[in-house]
Protein backbone atom coordinates (compact mmCIF):
# COMPACT_ATOMS: atom_id res chain seq x y z
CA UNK A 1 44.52 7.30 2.44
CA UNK A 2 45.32 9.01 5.79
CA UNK A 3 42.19 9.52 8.15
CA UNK A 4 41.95 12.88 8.36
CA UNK A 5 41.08 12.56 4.53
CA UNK A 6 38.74 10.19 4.86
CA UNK A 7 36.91 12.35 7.63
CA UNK A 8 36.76 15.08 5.48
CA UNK A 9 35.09 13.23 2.58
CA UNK A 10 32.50 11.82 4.48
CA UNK A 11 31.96 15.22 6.12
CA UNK A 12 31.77 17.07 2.82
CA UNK A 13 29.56 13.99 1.30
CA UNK A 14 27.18 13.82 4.36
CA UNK A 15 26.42 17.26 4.41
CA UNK A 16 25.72 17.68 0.82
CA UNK A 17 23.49 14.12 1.08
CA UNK A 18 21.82 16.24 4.13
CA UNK A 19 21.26 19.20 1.68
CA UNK A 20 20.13 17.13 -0.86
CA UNK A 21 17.47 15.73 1.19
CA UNK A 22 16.27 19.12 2.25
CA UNK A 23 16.01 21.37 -0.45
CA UNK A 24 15.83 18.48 -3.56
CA UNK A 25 13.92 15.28 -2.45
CA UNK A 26 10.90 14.82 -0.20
CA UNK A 27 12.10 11.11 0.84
CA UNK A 28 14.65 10.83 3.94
CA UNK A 29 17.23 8.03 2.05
CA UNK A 30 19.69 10.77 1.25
CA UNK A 31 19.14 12.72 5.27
CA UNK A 32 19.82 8.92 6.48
CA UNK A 33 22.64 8.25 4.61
CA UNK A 34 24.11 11.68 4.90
CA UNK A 35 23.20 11.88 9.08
CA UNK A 36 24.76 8.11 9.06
CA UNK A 37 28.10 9.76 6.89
CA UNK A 38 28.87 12.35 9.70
CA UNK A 39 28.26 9.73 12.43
CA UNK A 40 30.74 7.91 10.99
CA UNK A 41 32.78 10.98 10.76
CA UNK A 42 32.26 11.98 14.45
CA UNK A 43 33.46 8.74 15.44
CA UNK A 44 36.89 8.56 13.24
CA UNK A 45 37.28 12.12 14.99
CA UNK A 46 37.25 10.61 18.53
CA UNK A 47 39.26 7.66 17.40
CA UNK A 48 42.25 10.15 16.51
CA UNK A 49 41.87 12.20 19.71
CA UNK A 50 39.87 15.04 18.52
CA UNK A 51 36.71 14.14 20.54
CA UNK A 52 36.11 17.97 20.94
CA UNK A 53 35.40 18.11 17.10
CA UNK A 54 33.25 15.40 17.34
CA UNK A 55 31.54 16.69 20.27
CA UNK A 56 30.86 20.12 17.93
CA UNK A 57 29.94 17.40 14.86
CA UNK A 58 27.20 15.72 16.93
CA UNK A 59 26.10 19.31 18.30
CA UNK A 60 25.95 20.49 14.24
CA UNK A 61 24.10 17.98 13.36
CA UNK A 62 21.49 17.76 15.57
CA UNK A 63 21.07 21.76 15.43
CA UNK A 64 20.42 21.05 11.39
CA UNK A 65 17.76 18.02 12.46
CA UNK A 66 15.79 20.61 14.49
CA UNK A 67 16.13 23.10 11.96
CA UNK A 68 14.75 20.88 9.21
CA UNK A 69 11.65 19.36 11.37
CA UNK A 70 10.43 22.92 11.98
CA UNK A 71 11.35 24.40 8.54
CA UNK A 72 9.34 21.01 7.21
CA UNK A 73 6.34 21.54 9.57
CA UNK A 74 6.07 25.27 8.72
CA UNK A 75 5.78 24.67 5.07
CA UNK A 76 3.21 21.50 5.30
CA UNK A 77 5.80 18.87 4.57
CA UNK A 78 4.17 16.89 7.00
CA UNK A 79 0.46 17.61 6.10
CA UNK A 80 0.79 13.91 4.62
CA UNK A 81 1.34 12.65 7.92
CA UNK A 82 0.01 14.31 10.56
CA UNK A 83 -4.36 14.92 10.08
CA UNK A 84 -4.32 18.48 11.82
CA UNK A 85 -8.42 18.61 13.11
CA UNK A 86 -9.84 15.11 13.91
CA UNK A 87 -13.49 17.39 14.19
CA UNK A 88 -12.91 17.81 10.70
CA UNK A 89 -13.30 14.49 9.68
CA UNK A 90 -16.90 12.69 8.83
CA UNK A 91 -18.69 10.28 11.02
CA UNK A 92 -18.15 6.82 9.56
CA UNK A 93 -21.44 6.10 11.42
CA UNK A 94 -22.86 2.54 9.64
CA UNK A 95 -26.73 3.29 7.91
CA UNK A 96 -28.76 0.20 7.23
CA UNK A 97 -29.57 0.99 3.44
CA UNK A 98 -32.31 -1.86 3.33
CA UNK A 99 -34.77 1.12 4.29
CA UNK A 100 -33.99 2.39 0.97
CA UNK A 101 -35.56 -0.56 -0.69
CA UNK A 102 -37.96 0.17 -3.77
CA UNK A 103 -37.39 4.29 -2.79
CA UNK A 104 -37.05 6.56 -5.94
CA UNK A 105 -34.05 8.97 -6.13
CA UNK A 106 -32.42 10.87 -8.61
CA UNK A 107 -28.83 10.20 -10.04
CA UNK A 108 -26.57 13.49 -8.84
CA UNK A 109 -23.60 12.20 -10.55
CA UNK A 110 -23.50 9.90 -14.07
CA UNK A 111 -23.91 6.50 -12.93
CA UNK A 112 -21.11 4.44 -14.52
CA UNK A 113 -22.07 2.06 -12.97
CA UNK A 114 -21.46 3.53 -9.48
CA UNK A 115 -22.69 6.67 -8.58
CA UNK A 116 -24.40 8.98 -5.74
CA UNK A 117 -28.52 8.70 -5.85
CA UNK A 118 -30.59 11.74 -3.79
CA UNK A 119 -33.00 10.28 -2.12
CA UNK A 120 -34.87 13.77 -1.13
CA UNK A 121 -31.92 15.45 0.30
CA UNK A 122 -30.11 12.08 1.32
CA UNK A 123 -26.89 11.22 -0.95
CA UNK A 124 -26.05 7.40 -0.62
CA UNK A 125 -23.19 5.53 -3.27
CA UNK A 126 -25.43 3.09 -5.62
CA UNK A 127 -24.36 0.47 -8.31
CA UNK A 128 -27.01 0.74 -10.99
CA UNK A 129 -28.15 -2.81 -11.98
CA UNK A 130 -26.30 -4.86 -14.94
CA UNK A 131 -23.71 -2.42 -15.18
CA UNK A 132 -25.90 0.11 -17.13
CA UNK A 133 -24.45 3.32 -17.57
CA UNK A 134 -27.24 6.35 -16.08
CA UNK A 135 -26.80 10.04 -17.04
CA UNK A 136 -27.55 12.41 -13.96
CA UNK A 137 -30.36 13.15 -13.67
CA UNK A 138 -31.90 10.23 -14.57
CA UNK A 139 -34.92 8.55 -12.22
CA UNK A 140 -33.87 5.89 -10.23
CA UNK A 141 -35.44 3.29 -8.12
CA UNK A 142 -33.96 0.69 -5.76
CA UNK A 143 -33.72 -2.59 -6.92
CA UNK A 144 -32.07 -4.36 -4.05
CA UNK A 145 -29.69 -4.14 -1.34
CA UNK A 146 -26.81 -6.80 -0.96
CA UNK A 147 -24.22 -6.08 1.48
CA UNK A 148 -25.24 -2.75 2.45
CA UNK A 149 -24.67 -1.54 -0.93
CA UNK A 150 -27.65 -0.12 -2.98
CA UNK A 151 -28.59 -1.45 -6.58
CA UNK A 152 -30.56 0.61 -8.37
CA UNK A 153 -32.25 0.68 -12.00
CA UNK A 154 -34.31 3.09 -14.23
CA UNK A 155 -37.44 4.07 -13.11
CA UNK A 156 -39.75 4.49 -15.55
CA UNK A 157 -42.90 7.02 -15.39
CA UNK A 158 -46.16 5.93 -14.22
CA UNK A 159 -44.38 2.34 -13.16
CA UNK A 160 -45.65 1.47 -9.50
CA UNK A 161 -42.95 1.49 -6.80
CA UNK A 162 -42.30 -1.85 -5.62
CA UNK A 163 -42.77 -2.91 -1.99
């Protein structure tokens, strides 16, 4: 097969892989091995004296990789990625939950097992005790705390809180 053949099919194939990549799949294999397909193409073009075409190759190619990055940033393909307002995102301040011992709270969510509790206008995760499944709503009190989690069991009316 004479070179300039073999230029021309790995032109032809790396821009289609490029295409691919851009318009089909949301992975980068095909960009890679399409980007890596005219490199090799560039360089069998300055290896047979054309080094102005691959001097335009290189210049094509990196116009289409700055095309791409902005066309993928304007239309959130990077939302993944890149976390656009860190004030957004919640304190991940630690609470000592052993305060919460023998408090009663309501179930805000069906407890099965794990669920949010109020806790008069507090919402903490809790594990209800033995597995039982709660329906929300249901009166809770807490059990125990073990590892900063919060176990918590049916409170029944008129049964004293627990110290």
């Amino acid at each position: 097969m004479e070179p300039m053949t073999i230029i021309i099919i790995l032109l032809v194939v790396g821009i289609v892989l490029l295409l691919t990549d851009i318009f089909l799949t949301e992975t980068i294999v095909f960009g890679a091995i399409g980007v890596a397909a005219l490199a090799v193409a560039a360089v069998m073009l300055a290896l047979n004296g054309r080094w102005y075409f691959s001097i335009l190759l290189v210049g094509l190619v990196a116009a289409g990789f700055v095309f791409f990055f902005k066309r993928a940033s304007k239309h959130g393909l990077f939302k993944k990625l890149v976390m656009d307002d860190v004030d957004k995102v919640p304190s991940c301040g630690i609470v000592d939950l052993s305060t919460y011992s023998g408090k009663i709270g309501t179930a805000l969510t069906p407890m099965r097992p794990i669920g949010v509790v109020d806790f008069g206008g507090v919402k903490v995760e809790a594990v209800s005790c033995g597995g039982e499944f709660l329906d929300t709503g249901t009166s809770v009190v807490v059990a125990e705390t073990v590892d900063n989690k919060l176990f918590v069991r049916r409170h029944k009316d008129g049964e004293p809180v627990p110290n």
